[in-house]
N, C-alpha and C. Protein backbone atom coordinates (compact mmCIF):
# COMPACT_ATOMS: atom_id res chain seq x y z
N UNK A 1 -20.58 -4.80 5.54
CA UNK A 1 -20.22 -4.93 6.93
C UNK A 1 -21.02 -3.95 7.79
N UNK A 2 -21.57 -2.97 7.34
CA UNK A 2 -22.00 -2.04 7.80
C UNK A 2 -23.74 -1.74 8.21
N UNK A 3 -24.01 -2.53 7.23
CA UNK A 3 -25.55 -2.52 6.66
C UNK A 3 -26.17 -3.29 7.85
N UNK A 4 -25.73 -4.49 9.03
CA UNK A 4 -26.45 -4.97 9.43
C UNK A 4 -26.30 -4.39 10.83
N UNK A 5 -25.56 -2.88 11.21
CA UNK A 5 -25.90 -2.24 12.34
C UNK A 5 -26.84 -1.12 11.94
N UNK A 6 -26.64 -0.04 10.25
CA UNK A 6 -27.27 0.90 10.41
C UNK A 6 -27.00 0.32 8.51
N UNK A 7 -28.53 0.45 8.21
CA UNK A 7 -28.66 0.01 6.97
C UNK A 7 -28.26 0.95 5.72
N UNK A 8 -28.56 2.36 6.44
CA UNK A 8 -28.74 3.56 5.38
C UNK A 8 -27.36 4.38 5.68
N UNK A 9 -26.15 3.69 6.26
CA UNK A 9 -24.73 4.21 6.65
C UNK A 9 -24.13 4.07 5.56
N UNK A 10 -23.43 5.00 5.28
CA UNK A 10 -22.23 4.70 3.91
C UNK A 10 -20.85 5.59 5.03
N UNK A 11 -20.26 5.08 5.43
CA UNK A 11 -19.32 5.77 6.06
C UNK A 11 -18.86 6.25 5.51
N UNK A 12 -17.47 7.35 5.81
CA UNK A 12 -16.00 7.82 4.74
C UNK A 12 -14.77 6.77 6.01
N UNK A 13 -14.21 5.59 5.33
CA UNK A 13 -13.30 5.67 6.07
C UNK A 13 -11.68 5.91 4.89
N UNK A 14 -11.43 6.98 6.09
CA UNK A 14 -9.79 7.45 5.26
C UNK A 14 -8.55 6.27 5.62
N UNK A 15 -7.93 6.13 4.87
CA UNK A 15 -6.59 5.22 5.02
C UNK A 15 -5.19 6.12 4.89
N UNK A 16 -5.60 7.04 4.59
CA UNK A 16 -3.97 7.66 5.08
C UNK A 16 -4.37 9.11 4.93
N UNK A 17 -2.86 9.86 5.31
CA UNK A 17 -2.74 11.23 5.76
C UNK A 17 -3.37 12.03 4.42
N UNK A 18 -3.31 11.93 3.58
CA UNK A 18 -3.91 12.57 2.18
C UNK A 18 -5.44 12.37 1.92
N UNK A 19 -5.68 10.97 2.31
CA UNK A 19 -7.12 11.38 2.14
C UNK A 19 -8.04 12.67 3.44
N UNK A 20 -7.46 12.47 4.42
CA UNK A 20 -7.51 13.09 5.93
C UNK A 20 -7.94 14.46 5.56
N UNK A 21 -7.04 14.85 4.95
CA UNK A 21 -6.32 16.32 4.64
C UNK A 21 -7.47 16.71 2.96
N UNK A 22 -7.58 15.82 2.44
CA UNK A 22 -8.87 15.72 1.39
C UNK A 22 -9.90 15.96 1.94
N UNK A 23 -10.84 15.08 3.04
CA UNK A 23 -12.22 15.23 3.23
C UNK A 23 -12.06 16.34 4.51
N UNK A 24 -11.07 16.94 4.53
CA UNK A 24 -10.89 18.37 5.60
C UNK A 24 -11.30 19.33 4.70
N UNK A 25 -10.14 19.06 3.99
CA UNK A 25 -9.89 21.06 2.95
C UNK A 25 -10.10 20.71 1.80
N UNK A 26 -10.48 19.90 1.18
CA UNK A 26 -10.53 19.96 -0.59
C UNK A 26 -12.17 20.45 -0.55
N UNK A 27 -12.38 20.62 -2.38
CA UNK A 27 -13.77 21.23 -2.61
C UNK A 27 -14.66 19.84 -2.28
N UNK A 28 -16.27 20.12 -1.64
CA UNK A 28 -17.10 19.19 -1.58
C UNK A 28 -16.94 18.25 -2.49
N UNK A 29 -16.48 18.73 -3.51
CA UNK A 29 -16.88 17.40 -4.63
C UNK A 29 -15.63 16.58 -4.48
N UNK A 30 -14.41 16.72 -4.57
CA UNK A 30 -13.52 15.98 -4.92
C UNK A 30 -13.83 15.35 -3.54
N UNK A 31 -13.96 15.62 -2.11
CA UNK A 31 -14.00 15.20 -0.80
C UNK A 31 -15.05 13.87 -0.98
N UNK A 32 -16.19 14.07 -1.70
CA UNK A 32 -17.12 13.20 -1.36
C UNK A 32 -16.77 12.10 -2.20
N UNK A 33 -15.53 11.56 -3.13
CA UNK A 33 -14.98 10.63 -4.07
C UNK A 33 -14.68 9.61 -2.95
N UNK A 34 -14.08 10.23 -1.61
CA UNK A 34 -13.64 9.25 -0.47
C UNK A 34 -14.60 8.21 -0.14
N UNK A 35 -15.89 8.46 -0.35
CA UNK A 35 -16.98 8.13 0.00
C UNK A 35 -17.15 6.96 -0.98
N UNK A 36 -16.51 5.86 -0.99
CA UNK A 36 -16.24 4.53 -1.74
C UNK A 36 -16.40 3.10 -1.06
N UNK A 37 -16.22 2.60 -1.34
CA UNK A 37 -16.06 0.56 -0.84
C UNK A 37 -14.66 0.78 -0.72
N UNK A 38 -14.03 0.23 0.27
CA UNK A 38 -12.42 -0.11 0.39
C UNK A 38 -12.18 -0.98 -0.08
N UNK A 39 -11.11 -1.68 -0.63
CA UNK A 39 -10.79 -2.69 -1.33
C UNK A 39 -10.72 -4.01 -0.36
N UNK A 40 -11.17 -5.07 -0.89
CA UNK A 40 -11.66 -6.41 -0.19
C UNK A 40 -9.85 -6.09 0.89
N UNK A 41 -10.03 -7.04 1.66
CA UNK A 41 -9.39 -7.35 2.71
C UNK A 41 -8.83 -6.07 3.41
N UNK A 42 -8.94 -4.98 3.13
CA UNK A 42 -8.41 -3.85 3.53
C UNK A 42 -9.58 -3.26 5.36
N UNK A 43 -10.55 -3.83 5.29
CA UNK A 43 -11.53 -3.93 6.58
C UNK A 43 -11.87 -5.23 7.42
N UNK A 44 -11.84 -5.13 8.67
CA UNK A 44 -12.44 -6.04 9.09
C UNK A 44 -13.04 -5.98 10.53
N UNK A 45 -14.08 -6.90 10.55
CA UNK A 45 -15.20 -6.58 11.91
C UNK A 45 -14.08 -7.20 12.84
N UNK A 46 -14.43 -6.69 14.17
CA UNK A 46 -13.03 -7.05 15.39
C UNK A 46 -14.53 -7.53 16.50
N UNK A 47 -15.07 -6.88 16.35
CA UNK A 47 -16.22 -7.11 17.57
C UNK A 47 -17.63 -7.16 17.11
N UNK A 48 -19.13 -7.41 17.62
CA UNK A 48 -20.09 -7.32 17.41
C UNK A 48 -21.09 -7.91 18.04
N UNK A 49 -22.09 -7.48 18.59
CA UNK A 49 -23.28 -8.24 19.25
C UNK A 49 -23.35 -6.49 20.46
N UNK A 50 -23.88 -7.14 21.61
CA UNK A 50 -24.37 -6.08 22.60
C UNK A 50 -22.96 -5.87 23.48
N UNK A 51 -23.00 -4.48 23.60
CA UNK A 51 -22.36 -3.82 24.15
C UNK A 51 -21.81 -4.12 25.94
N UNK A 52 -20.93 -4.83 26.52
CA UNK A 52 -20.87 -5.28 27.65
C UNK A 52 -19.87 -4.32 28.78
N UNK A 53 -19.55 -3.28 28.52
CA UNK A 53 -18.75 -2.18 28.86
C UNK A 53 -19.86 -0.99 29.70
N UNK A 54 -21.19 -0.93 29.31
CA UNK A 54 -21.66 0.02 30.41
C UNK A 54 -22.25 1.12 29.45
N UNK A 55 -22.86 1.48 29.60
CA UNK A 55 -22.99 3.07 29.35
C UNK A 55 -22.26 4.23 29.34
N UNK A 56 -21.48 4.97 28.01
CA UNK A 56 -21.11 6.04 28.06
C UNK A 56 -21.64 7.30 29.06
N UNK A 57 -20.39 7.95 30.20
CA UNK A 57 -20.76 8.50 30.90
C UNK A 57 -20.76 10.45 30.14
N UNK A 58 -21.65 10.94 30.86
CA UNK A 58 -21.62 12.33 30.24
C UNK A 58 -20.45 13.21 31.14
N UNK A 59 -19.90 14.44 30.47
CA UNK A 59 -19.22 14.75 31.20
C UNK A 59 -19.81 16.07 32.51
């Protein structure tokens, strides 16, 4: 899902309060285990194509 905005992205996405609290304070290594495929149906694209909202303003 990821590969066809930024090819070389491996995100971390966390699913609950423990992993959170993992890729915060645990040692590098156990933190970077988060760093997985989520299980099929557990993601899904909501939007995609060009951006029609404007340009992020600076503060």
């Amino acid at each position: 899902m990821v590969g066809p905005v930024h090819p070389k992205a491996m995100p971390v996405l966390l699913t609950t309060k423990e992993e959170c609290g993992t890729w915060l304070e645990a040692p590098t290594e156990e933190a970077l285990r988060l760093q997985r495929p989520l299980p099929d149906g557990l993601m899904r694209e909501v939007a995609r194509g060009e951006r029609h909202d404007g340009e992020a303003q600076g503060l």
